[in-house]
PDB file of N, CA and C in Angstrom:
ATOM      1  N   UNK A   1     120.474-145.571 124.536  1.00  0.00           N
ATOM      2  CA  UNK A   1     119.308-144.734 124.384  1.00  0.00           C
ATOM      3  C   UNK A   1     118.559-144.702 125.711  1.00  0.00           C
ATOM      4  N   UNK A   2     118.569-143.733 126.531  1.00  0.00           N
ATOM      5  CA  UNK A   2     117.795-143.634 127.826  1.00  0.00           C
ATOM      6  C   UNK A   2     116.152-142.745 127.671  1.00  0.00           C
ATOM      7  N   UNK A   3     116.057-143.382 128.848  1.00  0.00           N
ATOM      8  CA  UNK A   3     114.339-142.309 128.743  1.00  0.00           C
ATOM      9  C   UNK A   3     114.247-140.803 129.269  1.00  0.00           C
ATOM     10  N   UNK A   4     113.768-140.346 128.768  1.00  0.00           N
ATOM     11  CA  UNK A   4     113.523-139.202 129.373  1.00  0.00           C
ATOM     12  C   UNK A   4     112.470-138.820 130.165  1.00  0.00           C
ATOM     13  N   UNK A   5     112.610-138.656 131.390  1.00  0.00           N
ATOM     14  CA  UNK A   5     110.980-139.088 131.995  1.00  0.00           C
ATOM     15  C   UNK A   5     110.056-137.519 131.690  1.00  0.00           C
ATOM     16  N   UNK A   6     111.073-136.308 131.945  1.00  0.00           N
ATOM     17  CA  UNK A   6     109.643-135.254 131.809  1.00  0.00           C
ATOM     18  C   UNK A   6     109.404-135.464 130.331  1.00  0.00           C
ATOM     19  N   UNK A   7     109.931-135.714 129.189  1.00  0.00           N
ATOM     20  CA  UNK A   7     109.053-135.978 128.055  1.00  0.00           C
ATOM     21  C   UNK A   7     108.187-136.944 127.916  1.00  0.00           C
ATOM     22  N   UNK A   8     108.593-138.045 128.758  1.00  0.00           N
ATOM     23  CA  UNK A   8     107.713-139.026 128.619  1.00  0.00           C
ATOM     24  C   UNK A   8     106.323-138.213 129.428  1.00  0.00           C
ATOM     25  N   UNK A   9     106.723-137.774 130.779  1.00  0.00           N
ATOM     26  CA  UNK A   9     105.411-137.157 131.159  1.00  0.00           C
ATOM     27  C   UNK A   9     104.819-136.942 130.815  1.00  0.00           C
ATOM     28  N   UNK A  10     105.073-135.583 130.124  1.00  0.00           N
ATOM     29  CA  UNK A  10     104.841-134.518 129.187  1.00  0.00           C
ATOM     30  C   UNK A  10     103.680-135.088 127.998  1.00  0.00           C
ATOM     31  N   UNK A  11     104.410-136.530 127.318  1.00  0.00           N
ATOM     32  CA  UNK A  11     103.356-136.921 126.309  1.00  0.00           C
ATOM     33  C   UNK A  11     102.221-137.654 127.085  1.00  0.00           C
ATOM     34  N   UNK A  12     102.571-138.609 128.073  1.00  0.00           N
ATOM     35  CA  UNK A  12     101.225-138.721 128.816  1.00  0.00           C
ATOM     36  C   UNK A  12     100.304-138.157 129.668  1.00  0.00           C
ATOM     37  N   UNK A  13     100.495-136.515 129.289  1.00  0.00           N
ATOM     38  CA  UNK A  13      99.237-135.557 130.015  1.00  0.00           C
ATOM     39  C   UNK A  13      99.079-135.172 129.075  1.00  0.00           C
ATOM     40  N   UNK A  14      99.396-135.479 127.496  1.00  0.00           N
ATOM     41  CA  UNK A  14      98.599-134.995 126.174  1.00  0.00           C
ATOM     42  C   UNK A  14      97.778-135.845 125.780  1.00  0.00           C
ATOM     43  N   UNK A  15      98.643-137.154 126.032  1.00  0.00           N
ATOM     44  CA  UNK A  15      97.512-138.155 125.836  1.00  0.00           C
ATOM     45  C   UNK A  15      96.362-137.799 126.684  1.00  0.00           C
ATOM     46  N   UNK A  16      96.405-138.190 127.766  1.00  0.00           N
ATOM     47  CA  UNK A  16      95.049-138.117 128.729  1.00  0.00           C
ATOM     48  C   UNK A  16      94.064-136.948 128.246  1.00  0.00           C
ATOM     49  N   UNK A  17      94.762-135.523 127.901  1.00  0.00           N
ATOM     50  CA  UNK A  17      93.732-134.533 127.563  1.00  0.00           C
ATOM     51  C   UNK A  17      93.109-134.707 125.787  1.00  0.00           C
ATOM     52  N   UNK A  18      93.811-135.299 125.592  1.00  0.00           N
ATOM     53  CA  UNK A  18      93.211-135.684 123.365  1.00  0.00           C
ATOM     54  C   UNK A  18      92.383-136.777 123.666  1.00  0.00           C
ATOM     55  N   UNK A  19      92.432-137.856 124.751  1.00  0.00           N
ATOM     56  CA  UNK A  19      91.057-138.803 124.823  1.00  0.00           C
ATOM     57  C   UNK A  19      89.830-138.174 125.982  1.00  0.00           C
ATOM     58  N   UNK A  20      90.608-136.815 127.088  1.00  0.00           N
ATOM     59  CA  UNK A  20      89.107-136.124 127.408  1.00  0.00           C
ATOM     60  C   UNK A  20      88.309-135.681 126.511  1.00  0.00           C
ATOM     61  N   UNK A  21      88.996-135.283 125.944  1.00  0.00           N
ATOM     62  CA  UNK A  21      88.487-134.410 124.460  1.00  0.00           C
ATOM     63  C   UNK A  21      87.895-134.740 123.779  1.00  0.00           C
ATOM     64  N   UNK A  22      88.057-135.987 123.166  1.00  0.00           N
ATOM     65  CA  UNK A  22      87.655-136.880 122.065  1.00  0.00           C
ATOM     66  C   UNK A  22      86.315-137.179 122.773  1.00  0.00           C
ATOM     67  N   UNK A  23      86.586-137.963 123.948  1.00  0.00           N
ATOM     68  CA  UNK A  23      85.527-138.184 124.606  1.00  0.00           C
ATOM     69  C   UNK A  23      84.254-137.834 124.772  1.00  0.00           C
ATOM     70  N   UNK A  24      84.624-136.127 125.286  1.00  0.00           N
ATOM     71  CA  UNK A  24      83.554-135.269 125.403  1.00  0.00           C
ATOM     72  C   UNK A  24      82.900-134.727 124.109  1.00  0.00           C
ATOM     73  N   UNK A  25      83.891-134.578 123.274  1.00  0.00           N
ATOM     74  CA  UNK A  25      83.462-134.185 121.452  1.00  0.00           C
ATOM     75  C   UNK A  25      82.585-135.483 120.972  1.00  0.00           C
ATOM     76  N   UNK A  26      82.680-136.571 121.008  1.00  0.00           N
ATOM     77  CA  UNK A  26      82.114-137.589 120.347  1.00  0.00           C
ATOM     78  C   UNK A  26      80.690-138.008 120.585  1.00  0.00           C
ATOM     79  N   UNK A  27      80.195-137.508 119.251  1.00  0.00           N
ATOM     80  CA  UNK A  27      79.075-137.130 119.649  1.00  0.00           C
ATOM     81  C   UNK A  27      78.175-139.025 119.636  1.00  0.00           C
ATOM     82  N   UNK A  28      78.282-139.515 118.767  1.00  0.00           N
ATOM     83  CA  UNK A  28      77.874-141.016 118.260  1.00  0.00           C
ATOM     84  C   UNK A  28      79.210-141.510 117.450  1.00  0.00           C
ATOM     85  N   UNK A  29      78.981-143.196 117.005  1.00  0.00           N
ATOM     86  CA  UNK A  29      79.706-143.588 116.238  1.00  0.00           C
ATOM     87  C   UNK A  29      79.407-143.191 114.813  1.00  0.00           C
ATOM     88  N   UNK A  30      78.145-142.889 114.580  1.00  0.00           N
ATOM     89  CA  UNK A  30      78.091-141.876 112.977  1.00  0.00           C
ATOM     90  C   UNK A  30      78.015-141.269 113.041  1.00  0.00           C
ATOM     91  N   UNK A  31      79.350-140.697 113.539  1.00  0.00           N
ATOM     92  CA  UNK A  31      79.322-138.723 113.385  1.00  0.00           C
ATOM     93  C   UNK A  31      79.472-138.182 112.097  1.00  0.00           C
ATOM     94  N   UNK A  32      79.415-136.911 112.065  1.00  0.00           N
ATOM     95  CA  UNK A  32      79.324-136.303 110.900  1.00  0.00           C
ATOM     96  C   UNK A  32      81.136-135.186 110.575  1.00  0.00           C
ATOM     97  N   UNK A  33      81.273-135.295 109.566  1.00  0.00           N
ATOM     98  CA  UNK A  33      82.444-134.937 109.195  1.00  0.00           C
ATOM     99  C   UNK A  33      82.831-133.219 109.902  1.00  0.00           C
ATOM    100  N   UNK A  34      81.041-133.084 110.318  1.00  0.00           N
ATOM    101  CA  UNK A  34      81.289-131.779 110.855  1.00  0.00           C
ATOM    102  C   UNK A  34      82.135-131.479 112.164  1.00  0.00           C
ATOM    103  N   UNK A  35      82.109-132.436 112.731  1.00  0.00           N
ATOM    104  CA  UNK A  35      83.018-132.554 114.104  1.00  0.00           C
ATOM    105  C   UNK A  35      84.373-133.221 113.715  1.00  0.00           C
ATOM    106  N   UNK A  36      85.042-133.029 112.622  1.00  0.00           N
ATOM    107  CA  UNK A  36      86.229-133.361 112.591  1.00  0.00           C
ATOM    108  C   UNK A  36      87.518-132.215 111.841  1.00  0.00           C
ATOM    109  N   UNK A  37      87.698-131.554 112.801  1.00  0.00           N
ATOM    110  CA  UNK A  37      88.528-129.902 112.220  1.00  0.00           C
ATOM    111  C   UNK A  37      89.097-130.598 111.368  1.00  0.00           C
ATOM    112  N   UNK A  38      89.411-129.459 110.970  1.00  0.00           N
ATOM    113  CA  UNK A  38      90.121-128.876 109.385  1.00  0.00           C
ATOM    114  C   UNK A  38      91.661-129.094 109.669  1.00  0.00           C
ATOM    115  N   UNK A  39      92.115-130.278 108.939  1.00  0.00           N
ATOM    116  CA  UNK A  39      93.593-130.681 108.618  1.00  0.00           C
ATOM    117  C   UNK A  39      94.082-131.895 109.441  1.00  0.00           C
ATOM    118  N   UNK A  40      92.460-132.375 109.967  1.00  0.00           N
ATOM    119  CA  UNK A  40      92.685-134.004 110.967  1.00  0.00           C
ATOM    120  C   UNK A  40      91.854-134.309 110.077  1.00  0.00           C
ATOM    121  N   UNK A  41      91.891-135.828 110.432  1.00  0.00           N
ATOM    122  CA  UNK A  41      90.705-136.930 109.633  1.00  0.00           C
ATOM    123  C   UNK A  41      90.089-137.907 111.171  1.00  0.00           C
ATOM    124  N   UNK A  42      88.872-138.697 110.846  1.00  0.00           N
ATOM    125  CA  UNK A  42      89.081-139.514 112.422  1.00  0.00           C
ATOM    126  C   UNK A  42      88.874-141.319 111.295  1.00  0.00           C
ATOM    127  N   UNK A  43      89.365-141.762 112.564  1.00  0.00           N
ATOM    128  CA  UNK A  43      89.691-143.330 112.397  1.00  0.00           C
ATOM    129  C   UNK A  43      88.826-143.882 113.486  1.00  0.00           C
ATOM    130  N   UNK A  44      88.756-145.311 113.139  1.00  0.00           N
ATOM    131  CA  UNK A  44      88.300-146.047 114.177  1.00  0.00           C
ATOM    132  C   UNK A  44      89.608-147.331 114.447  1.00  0.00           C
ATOM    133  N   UNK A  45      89.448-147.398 115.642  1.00  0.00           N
ATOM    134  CA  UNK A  45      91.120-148.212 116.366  1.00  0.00           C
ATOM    135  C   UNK A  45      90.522-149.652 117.317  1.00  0.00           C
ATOM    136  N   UNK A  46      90.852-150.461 116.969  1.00  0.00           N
ATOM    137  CA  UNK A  46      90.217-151.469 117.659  1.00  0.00           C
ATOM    138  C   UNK A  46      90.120-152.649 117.307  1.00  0.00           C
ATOM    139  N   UNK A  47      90.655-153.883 118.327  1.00  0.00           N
ATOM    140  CA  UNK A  47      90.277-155.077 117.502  1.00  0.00           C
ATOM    141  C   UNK A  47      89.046-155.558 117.801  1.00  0.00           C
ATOM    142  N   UNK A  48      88.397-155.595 118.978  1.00  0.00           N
ATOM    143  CA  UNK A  48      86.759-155.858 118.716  1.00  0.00           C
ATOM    144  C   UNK A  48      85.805-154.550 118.902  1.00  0.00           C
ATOM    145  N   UNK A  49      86.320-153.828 120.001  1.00  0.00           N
ATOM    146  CA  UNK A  49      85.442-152.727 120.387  1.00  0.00           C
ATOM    147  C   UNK A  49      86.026-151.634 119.554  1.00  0.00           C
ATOM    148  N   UNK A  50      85.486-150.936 118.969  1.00  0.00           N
ATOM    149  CA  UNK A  50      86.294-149.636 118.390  1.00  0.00           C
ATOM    150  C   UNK A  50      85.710-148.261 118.899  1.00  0.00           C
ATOM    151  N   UNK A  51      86.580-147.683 118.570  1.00  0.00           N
ATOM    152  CA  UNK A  51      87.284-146.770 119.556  1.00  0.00           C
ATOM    153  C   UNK A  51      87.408-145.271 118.396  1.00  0.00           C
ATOM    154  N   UNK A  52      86.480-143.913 118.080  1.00  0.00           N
ATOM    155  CA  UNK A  52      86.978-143.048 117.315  1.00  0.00           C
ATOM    156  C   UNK A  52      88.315-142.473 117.593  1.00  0.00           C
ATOM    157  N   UNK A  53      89.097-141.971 116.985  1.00  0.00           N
ATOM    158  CA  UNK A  53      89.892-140.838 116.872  1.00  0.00           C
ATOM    159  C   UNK A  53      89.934-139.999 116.077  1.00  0.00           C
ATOM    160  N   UNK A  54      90.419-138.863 116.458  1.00  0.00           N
ATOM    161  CA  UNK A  54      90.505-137.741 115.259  1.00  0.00           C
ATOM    162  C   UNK A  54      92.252-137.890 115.603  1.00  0.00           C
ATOM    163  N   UNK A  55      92.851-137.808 113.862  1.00  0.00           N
ATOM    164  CA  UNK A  55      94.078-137.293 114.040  1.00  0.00           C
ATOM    165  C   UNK A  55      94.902-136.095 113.194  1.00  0.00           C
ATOM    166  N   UNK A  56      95.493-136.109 112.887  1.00  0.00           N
ATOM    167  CA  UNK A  56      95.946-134.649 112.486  1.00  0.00           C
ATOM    168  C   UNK A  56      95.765-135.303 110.407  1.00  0.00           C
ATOM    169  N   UNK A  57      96.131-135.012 109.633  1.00  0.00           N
ATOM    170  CA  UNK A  57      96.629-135.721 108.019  1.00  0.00           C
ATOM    171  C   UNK A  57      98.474-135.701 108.175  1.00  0.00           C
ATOM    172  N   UNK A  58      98.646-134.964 109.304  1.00  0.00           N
ATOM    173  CA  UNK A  58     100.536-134.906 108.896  1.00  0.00           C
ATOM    174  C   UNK A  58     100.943-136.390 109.444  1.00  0.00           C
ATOM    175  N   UNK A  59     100.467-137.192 109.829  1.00  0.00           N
ATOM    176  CA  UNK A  59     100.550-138.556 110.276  1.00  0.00           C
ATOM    177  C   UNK A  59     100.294-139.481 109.146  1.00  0.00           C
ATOM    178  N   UNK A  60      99.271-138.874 107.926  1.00  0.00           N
ATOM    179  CA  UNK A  60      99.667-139.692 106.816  1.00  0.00           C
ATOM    180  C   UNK A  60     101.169-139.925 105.887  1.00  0.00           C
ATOM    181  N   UNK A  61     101.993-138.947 106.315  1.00  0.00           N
ATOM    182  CA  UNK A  61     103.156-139.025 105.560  1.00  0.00           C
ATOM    183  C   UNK A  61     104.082-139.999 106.359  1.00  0.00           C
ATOM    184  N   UNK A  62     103.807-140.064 107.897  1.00  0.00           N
ATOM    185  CA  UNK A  62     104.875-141.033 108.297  1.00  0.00           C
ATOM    186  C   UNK A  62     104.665-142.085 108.028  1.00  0.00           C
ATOM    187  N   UNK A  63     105.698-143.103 107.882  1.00  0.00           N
ATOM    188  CA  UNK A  63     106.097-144.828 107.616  1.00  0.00           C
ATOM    189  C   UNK A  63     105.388-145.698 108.462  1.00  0.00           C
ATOM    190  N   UNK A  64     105.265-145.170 109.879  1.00  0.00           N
ATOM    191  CA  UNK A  64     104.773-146.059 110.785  1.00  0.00           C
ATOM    192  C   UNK A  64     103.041-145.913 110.877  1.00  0.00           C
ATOM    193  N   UNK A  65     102.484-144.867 110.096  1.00  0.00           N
ATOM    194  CA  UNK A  65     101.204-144.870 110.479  1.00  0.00           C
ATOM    195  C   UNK A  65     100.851-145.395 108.966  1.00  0.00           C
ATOM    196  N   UNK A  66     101.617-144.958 107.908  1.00  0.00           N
ATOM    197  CA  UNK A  66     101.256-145.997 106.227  1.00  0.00           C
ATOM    198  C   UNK A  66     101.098-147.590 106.709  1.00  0.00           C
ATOM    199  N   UNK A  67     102.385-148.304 107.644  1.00  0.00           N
ATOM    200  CA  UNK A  67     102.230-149.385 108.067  1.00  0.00           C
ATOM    201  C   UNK A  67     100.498-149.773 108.243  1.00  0.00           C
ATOM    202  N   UNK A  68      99.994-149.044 109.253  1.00  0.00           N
ATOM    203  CA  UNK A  68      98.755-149.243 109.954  1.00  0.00           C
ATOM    204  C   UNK A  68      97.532-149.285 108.689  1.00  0.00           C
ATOM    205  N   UNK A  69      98.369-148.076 107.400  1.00  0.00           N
ATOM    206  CA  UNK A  69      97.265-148.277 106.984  1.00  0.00           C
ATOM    207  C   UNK A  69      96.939-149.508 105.570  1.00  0.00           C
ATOM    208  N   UNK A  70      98.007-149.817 105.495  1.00  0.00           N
ATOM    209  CA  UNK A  70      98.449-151.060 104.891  1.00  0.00           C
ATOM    210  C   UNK A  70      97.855-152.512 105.778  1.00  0.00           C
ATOM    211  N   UNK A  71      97.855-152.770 106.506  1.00  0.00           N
ATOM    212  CA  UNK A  71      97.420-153.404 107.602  1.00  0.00           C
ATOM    213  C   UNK A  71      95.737-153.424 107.563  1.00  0.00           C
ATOM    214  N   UNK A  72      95.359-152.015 107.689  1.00  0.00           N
ATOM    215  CA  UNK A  72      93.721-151.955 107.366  1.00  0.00           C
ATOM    216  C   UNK A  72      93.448-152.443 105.644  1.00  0.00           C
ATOM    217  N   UNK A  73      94.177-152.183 104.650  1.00  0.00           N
ATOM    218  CA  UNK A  73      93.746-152.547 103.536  1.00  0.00           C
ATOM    219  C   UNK A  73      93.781-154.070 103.471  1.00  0.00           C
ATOM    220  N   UNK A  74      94.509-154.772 103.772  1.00  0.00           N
ATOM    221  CA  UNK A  74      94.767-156.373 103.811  1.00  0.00           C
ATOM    222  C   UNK A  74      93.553-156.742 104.328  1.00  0.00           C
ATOM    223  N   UNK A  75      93.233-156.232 105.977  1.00  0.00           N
ATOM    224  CA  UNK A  75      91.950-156.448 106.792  1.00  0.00           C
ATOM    225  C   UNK A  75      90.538-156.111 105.890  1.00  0.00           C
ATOM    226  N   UNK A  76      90.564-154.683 105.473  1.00  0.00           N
ATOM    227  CA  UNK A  76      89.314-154.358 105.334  1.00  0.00           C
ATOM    228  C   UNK A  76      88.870-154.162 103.633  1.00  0.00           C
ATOM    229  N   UNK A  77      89.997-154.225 102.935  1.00  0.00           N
ATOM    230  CA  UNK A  77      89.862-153.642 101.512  1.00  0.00           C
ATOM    231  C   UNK A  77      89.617-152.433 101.725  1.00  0.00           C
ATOM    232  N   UNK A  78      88.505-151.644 100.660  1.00  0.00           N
ATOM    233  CA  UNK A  78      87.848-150.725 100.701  1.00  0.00           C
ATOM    234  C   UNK A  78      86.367-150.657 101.402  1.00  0.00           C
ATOM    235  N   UNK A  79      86.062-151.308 101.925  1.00  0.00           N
ATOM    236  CA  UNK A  79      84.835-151.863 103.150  1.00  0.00           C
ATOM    237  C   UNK A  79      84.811-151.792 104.527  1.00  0.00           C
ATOM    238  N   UNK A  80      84.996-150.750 104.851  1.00  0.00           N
ATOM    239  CA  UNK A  80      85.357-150.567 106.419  1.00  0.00           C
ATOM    240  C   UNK A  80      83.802-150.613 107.109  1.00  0.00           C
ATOM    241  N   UNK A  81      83.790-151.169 108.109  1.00  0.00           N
ATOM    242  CA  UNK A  81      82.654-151.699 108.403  1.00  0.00           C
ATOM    243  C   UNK A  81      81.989-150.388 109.565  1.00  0.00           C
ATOM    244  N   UNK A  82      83.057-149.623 109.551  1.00  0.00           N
ATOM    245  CA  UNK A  82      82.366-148.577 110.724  1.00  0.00           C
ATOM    246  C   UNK A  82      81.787-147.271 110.222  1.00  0.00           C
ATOM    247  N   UNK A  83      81.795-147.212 108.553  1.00  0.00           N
ATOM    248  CA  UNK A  83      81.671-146.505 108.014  1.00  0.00           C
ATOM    249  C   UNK A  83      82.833-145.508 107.604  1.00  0.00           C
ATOM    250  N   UNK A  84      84.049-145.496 108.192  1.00  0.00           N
ATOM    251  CA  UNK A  84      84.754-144.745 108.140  1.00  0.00           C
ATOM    252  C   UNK A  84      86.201-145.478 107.877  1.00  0.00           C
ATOM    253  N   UNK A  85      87.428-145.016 108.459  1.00  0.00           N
ATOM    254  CA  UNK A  85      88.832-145.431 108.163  1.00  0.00           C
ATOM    255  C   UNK A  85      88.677-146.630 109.222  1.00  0.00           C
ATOM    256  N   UNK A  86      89.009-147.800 109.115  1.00  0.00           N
ATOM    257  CA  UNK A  86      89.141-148.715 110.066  1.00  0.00           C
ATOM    258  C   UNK A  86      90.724-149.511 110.430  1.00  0.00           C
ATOM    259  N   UNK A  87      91.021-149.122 111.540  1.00  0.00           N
ATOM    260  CA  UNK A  87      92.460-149.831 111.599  1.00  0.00           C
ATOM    261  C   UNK A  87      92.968-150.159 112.604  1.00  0.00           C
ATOM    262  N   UNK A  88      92.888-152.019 112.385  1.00  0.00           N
ATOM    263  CA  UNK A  88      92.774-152.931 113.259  1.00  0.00           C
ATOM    264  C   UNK A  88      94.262-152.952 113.896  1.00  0.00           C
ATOM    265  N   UNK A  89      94.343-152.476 114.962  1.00  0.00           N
ATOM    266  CA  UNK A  89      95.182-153.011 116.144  1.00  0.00           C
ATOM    267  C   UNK A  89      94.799-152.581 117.144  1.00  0.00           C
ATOM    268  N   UNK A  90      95.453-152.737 118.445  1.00  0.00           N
ATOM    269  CA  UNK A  90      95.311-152.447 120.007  1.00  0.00           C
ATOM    270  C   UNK A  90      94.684-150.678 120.061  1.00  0.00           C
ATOM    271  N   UNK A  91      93.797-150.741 120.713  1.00  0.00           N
ATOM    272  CA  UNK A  91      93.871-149.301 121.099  1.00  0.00           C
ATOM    273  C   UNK A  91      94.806-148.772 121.784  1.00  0.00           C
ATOM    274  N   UNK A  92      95.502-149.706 122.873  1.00  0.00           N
ATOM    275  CA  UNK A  92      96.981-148.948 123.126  1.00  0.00           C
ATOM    276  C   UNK A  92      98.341-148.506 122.499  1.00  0.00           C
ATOM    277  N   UNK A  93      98.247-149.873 121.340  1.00  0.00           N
ATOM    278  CA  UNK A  93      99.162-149.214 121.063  1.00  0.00           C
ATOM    279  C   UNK A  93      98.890-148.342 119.721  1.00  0.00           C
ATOM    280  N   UNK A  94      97.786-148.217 119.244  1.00  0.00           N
ATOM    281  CA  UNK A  94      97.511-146.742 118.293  1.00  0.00           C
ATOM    282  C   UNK A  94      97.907-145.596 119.082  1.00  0.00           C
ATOM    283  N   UNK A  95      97.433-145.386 120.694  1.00  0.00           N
ATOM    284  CA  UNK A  95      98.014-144.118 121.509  1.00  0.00           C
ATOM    285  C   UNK A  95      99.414-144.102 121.059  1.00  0.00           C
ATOM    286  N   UNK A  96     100.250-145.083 121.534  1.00  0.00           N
ATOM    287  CA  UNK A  96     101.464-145.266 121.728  1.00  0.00           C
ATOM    288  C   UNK A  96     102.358-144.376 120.314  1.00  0.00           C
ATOM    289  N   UNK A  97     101.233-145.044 119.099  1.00  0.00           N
ATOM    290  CA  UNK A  97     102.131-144.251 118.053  1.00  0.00           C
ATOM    291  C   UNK A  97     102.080-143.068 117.640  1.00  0.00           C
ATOM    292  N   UNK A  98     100.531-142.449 118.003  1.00  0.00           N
ATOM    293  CA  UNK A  98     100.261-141.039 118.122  1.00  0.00           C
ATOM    294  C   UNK A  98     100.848-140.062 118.956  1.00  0.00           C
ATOM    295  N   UNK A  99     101.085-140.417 119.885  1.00  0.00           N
ATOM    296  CA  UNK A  99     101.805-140.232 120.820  1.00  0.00           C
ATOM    297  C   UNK A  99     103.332-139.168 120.627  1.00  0.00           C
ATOM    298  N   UNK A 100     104.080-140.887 119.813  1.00  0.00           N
ATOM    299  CA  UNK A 100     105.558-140.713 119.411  1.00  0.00           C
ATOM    300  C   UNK A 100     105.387-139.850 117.849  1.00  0.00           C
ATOM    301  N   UNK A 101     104.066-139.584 117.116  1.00  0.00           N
ATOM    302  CA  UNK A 101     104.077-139.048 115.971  1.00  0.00           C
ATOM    303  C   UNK A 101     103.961-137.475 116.778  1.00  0.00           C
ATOM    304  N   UNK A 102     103.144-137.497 117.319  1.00  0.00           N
ATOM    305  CA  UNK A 102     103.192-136.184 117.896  1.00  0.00           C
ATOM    306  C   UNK A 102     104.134-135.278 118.751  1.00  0.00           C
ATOM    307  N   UNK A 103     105.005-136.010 118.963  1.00  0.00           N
ATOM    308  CA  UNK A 103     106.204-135.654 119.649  1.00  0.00           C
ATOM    309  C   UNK A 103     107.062-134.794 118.515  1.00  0.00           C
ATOM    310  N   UNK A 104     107.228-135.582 117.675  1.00  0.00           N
ATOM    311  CA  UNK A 104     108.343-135.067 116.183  1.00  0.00           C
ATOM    312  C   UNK A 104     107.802-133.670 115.809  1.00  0.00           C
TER     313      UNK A 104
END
């Protein structure tokens, strides 16, 4: 299995422009559902500092992001402390899987 570097590129100048974005969109950490388009949801990613995202809902059907959210239920129950979806791992590697979800 080899790499492909212009795809790899390719996904890391999407990355970089979905966290300008986020960036510049985010308005506070209690935002309002109004800043989150139609057919994404947003999460918070982080093991101490957290971190919003908005992501698409077609990421709820894959295996590897149910993992994550299995992972938050063990962690958080139904009590997410940021007010919203909370799901504890690396902020890198949440990119990492958004990333490879968004590729498919």
């Amino acid at each position: 299995m080899g790499i492909r570097l212009p795809s790899l590129a390719l996904h890391a100048k999407q990355i970089l422009k979905l966290q300008s974005l986020l960036t510049r969109n985010q308005l506070s950490r209690a935002a309002t559902t109004a800043d989150v388009p139609k057919g994404h949801f947003a999460v918070y990613v982080g093991e101490n500092q957290k971190r919003r995202f908005v992501v698409p809902i077609s990421f709820l059907n894959h295996p590897s992001f149910q993992d994550l959210l299995t992972q938050a239920e063990e962690e958080f129950g139904y009590d997410h402390p940021m007010g919203g979806l909370t799901i504890p791992c690396k902020e890198a590697a949440f990119i990492d899987l958004t990333s490879c979800l968004n590729a498919l």
